[in-house]
Protein backbone atom coordinates (compact mmCIF):
# COMPACT_ATOMS: atom_id res chain seq x y z
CA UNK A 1 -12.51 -63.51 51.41
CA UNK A 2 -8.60 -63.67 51.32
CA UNK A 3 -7.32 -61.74 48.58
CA UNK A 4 -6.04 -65.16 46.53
CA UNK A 5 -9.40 -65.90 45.99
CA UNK A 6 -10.54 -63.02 45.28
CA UNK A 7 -8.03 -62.52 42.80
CA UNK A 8 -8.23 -65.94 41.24
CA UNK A 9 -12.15 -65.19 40.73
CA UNK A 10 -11.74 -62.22 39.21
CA UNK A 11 -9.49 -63.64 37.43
CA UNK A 12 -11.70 -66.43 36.17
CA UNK A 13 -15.15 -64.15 35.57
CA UNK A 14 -12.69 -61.81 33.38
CA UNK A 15 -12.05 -64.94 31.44
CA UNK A 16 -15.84 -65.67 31.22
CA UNK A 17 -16.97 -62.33 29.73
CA UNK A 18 -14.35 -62.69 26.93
CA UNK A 19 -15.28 -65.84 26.12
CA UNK A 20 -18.83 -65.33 26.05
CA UNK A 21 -18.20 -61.54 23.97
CA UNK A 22 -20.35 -60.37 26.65
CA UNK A 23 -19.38 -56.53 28.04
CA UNK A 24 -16.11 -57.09 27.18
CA UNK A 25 -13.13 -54.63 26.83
CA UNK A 26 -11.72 -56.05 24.20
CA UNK A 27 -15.20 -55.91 22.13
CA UNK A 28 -15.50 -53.90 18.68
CA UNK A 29 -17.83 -51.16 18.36
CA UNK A 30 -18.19 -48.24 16.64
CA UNK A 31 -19.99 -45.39 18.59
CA UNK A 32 -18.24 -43.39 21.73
CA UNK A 33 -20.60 -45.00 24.13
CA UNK A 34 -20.09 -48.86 23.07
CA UNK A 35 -16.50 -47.71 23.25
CA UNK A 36 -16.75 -46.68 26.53
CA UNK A 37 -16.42 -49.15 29.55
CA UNK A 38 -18.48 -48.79 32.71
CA UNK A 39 -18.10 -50.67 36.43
CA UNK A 40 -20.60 -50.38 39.11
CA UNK A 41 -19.79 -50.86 42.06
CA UNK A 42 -22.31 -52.13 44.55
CA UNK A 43 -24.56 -53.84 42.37
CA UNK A 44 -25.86 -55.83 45.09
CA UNK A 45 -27.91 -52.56 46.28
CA UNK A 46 -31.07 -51.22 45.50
CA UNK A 47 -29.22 -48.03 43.35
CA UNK A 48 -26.37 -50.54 42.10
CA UNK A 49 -28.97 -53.55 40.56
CA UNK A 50 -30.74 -50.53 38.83
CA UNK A 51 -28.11 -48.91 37.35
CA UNK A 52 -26.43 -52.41 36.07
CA UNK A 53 -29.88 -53.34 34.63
CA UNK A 54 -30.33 -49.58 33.02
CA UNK A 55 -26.51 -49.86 31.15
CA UNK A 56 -27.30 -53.29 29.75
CA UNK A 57 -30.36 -52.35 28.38
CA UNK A 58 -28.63 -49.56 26.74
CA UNK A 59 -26.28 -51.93 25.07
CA UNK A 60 -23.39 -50.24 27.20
CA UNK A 61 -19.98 -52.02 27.70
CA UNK A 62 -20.21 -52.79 31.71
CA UNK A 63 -19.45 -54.89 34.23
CA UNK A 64 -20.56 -55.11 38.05
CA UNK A 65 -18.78 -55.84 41.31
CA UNK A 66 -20.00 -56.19 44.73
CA UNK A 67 -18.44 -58.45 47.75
CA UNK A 68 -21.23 -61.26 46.48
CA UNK A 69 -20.09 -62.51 43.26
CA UNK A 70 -22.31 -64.36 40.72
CA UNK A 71 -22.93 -64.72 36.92
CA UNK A 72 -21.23 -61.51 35.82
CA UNK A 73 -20.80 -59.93 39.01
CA UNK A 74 -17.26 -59.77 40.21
CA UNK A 75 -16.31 -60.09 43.81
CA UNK A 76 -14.44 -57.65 45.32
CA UNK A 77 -14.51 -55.67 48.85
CA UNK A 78 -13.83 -51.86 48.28
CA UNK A 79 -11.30 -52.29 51.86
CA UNK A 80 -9.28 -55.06 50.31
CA UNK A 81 -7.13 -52.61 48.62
CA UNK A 82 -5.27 -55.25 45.92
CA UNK A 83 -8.32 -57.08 44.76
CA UNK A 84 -9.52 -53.17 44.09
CA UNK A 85 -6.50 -52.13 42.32
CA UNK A 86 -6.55 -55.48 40.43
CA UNK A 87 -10.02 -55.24 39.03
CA UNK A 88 -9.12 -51.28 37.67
CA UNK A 89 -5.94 -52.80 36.20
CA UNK A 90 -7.72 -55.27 34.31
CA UNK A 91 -10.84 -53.81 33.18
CA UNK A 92 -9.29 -50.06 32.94
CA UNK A 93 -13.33 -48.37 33.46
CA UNK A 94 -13.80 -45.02 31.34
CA UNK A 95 -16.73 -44.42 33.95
CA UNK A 96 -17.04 -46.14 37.81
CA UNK A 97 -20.17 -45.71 39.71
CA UNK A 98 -19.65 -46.62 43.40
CA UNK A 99 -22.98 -47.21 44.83
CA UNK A 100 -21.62 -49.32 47.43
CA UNK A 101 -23.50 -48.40 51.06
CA UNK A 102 -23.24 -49.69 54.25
CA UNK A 103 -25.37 -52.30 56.02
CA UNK A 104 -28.46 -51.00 57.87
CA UNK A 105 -28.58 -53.84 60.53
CA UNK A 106 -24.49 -53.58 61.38
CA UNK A 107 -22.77 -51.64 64.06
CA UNK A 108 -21.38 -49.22 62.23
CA UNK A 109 -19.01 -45.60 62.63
CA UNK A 110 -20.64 -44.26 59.35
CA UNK A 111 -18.49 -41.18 58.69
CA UNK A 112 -15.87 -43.70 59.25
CA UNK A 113 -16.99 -46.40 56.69
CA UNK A 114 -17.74 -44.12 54.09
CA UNK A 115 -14.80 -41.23 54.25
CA UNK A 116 -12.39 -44.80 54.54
CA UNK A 117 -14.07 -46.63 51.70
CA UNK A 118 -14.37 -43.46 49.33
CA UNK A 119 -10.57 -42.58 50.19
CA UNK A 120 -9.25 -46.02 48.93
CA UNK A 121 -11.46 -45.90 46.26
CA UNK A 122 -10.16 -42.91 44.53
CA UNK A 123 -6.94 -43.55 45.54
CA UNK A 124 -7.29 -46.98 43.79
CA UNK A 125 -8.72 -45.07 40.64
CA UNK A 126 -5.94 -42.69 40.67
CA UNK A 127 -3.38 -45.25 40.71
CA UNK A 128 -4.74 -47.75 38.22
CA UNK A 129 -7.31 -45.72 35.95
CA UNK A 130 -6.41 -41.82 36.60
CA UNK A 131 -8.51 -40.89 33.25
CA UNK A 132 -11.65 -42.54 34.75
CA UNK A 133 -14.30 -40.19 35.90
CA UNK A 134 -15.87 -41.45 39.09
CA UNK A 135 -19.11 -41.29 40.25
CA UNK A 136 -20.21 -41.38 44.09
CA UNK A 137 -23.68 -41.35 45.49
CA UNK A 138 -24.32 -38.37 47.85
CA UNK A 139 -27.40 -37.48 50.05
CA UNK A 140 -30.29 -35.05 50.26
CA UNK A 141 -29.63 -35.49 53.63
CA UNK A 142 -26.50 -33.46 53.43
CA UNK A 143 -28.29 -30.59 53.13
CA UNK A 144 -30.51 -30.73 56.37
CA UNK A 145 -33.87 -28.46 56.01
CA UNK A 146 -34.77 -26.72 52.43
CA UNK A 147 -35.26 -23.56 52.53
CA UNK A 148 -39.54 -23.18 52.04
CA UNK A 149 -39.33 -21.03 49.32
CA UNK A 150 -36.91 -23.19 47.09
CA UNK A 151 -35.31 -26.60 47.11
CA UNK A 152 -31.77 -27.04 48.19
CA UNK A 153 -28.76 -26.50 46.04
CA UNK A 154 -25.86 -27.96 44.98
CA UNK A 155 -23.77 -24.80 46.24
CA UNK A 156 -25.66 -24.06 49.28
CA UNK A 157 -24.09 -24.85 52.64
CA UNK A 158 -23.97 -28.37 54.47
CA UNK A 159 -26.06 -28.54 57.55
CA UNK A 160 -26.58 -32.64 58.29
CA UNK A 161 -28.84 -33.31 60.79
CA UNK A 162 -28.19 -36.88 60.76
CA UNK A 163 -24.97 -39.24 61.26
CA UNK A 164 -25.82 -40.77 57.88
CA UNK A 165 -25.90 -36.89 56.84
CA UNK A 166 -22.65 -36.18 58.59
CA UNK A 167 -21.14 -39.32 56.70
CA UNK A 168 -21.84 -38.41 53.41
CA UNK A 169 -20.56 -35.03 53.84
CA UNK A 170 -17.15 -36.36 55.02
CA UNK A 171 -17.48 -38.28 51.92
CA UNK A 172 -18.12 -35.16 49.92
CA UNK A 173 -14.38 -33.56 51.08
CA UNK A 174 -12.55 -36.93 50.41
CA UNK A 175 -13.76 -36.29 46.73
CA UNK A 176 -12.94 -32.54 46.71
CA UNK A 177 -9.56 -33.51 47.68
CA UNK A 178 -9.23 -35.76 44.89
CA UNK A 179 -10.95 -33.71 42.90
CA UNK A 180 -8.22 -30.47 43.32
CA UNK A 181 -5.53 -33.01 42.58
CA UNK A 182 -7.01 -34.33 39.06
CA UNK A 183 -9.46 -36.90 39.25
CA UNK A 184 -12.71 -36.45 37.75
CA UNK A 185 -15.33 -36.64 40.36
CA UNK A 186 -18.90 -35.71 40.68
CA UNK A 187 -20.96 -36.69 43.72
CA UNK A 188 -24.83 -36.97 43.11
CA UNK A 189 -26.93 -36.45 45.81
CA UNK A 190 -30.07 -38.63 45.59
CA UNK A 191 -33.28 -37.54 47.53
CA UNK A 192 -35.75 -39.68 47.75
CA UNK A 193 -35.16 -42.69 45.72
CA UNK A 194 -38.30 -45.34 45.18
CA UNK A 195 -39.52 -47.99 43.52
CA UNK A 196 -39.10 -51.90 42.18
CA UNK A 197 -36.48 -53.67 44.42
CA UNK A 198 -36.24 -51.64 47.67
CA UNK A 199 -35.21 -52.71 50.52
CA UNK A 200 -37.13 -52.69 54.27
CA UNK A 201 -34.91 -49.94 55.73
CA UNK A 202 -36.43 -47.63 53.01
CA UNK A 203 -39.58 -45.77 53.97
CA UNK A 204 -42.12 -47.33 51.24
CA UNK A 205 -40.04 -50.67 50.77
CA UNK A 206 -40.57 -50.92 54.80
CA UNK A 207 -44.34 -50.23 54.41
CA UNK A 208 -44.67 -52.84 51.95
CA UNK A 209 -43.14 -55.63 53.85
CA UNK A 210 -45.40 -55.04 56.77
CA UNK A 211 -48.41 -55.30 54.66
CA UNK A 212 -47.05 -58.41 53.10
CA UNK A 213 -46.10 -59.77 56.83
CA UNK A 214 -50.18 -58.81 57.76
CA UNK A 215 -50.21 -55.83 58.61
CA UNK A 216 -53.94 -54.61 57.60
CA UNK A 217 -53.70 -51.40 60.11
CA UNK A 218 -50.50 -49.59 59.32
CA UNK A 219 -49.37 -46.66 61.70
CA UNK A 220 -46.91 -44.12 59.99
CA UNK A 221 -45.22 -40.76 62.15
CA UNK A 222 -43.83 -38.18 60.64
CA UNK A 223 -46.41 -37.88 58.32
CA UNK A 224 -46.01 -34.13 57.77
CA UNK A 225 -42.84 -34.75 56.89
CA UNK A 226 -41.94 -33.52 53.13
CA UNK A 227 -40.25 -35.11 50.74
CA UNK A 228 -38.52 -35.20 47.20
CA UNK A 229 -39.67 -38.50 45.77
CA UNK A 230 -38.10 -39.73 42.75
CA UNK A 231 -38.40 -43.10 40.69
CA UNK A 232 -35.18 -45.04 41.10
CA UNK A 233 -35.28 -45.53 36.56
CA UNK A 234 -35.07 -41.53 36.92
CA UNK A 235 -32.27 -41.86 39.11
CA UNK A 236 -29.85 -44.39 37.06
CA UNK A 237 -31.00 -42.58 34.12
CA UNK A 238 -29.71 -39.45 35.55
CA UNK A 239 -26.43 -41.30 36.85
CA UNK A 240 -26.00 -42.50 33.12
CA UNK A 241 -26.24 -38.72 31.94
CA UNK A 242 -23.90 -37.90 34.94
CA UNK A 243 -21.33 -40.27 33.69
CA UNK A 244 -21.29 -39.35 30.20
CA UNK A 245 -21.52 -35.97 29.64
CA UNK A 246 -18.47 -33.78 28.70
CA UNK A 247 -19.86 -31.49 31.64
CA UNK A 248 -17.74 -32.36 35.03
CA UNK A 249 -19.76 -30.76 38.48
CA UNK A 250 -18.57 -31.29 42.05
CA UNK A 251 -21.88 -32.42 42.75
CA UNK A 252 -25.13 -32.44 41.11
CA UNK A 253 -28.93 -33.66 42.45
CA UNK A 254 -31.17 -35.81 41.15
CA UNK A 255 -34.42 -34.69 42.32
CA UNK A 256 -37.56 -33.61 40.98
CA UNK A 257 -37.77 -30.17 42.56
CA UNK A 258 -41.31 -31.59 44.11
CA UNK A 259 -42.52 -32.26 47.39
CA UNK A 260 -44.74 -34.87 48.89
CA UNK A 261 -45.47 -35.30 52.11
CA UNK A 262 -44.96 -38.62 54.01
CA UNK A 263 -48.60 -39.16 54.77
CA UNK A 264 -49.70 -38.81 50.93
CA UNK A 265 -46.50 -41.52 49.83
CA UNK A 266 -48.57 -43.60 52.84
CA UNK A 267 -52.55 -43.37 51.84
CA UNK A 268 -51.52 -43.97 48.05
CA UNK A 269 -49.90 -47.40 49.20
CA UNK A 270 -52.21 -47.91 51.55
CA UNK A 271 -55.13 -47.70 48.81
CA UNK A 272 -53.46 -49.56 46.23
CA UNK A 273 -52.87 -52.20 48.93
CA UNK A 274 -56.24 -52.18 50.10
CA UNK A 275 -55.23 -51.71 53.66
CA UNK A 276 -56.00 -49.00 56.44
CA UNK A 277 -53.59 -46.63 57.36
CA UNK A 278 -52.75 -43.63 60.21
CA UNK A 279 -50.70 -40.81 60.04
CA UNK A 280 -49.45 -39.02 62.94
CA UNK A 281 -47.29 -35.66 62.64
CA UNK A 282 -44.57 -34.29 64.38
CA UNK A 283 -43.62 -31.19 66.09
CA UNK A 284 -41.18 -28.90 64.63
CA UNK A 285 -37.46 -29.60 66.41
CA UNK A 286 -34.16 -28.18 65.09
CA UNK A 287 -32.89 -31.59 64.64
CA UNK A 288 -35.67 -32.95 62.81
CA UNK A 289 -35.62 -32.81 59.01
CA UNK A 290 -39.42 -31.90 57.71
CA UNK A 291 -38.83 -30.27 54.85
CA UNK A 292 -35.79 -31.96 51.94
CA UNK A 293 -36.51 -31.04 47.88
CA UNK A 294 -33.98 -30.06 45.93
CA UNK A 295 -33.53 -27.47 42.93
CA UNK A 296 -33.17 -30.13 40.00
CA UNK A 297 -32.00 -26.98 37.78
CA UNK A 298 -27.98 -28.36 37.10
CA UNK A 299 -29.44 -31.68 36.17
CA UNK A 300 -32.02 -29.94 34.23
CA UNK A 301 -29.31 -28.11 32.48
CA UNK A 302 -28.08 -31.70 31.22
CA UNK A 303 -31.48 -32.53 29.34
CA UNK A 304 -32.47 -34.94 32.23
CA UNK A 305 -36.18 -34.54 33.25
CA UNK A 306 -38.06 -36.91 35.16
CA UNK A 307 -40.12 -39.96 33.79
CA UNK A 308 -42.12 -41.40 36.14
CA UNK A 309 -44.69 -39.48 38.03
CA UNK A 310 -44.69 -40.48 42.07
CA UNK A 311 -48.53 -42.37 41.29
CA UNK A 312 -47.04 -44.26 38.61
CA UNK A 313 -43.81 -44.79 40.56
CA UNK A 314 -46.21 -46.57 43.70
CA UNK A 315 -48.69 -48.08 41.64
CA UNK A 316 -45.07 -49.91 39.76
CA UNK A 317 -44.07 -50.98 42.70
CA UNK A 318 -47.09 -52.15 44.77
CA UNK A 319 -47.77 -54.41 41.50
CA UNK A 320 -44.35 -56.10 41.65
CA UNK A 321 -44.87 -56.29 45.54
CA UNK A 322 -47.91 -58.67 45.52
């Protein structure tokens, strides 16, 4: 999109939430919260579309953006630099989540794409909206293997064993950086992340759409494989704490501090979907992550706890799946 458009469309959705009083800056209220103003970035995404959905129903001032644009949603493209800096002038956020990720099916450098994208960003933030605190979406997977006896935490060592892992640990010293200069900056590292709305290049969202394609004999690896399952309304309610406590962490997770193993995610689905299923395991390799939970104890420490046990969570989504 050339940044005229983009301009002239933000330009004309800004003019649309006044005049429908809808998440506007300019609206009255009373408490801190309706004061405040939120943008989410990304709300195309699994993460994003919750998190918009969760603010709204909270009655909280936001707005979204994503390079789609529709309704509400303003488009903008976190590389085209002006269109960025315009939307911060104008809407001036108290709180930004970016939960803007990169395309599964592209060719992609990811350290590159998301060290590049989170550098602009905050240096877009700190130009236009300095006061904002920002919130960026880290990765279990930054952590590599948890130790057995505990989950991983947020001061323990990065040891990625993935380029996805790698990325989002580049990503994690572009906000450092920012952070030592001013900028208020916590990155939340998500674990396992399910439910209503995920996409095919998640493990259960993937299972799903095979069944639905007609799959009735489903064939899973890695089925020893543990994991830290949590509901995705955990996670944005989490992100919402995150964003409005008086509290400021480098990083925080949003886990349960529970693990479940691939193969049991796969024979709950499997049963609720009434089809067959087989789980193979793998052998132990140093570059093979079995084992990610985290220690949920910082969140904790924010009143947080999770809702949503990981039956309920599947037996959500395989309902809204059929």
């Amino acid at each position: 999109m050339k940044k005229t458009s983009t301009s002239f469309a933000w330009r004309i959705g800004l003019k649309l939430l006044r005049e429908n009083n809808v998440n506007s800056p300019g609206r009255s209220s009373s408490s801190p919260t309706e004061k405040t103003r939120w943008l989410v970035l990304g709300v195309a995404g699994f993460i994003g579309r919750a998190m918009l959905a969760e603010l709204k129903k909270r009655g909280r001032n936001v707005t979204g953006a994503d390079r789609v644009s529709g309704g509400f949603i303003q488009p903008v493209d976190v590389f085209d630099a002006p269109s960025l800096r315009m939307l911060l002038r104008e809407w001036q956020p108290s709180i930004l989540l970016n939960a803007i990720g990169h395309d599964p099916t592209a060719d992609l450098d990811l350290t590159d794409f998301y060290f590049r994208s989170s550098a602009l960003l905050l240096e877009a933030v700190q130009a236009e909206a300095p006061s904002c605190r920002v919130l960026l979406l880290g990765s279990a997977a930054e952590y590599g293997n948890s130790a057995a006896a505990n989950g991983s935490r947020e001061i323990d060592p990065p040891n990625p064993l993935s380029d996805y892992g790698r990325a989002k640990c580049e990503q994690f010293t572009v906000a450092s950086r920012f952070a030592a200069s001013g900028l208020a900056v916590t990155t939340a590292r998500l674990f396992n992340p399910v439910g209503s709305g995920q996409g095919r290049h998640q493990f259960v969202g993937a299972l799903l759409e095979r069944i639905r394609n007609g799959e009735k004999s489903l064939s899973v690896r890695q089925g020893n494989c543990v994991r830290d399952w949590i509901d995705v309304r955990d996670v944005v309610r989490g992100l919402v704490i995150l964003g409005e406590s008086s509290t400021l962490f480098p990083a925080v997770n949003i886990c349960s501090g529970k693990g479940h193993t691939v193969e049991f995610v796969a024979r709950i689905v499997a049963r609720l979907m009434n089809v067959e299923v087989e789980c193979k395991s793998e052998a132990s390799a140093p570059d093979l992550l079995w084992r990610s939970v985290g220690d949920p104890e910082r969140i904790f420490g924010l009143g947080w706890r999770p809702e949503h046990s990981l039956a309920e969570t599947l037996a959500d989504q395989c309902r809204l799946a059929l």
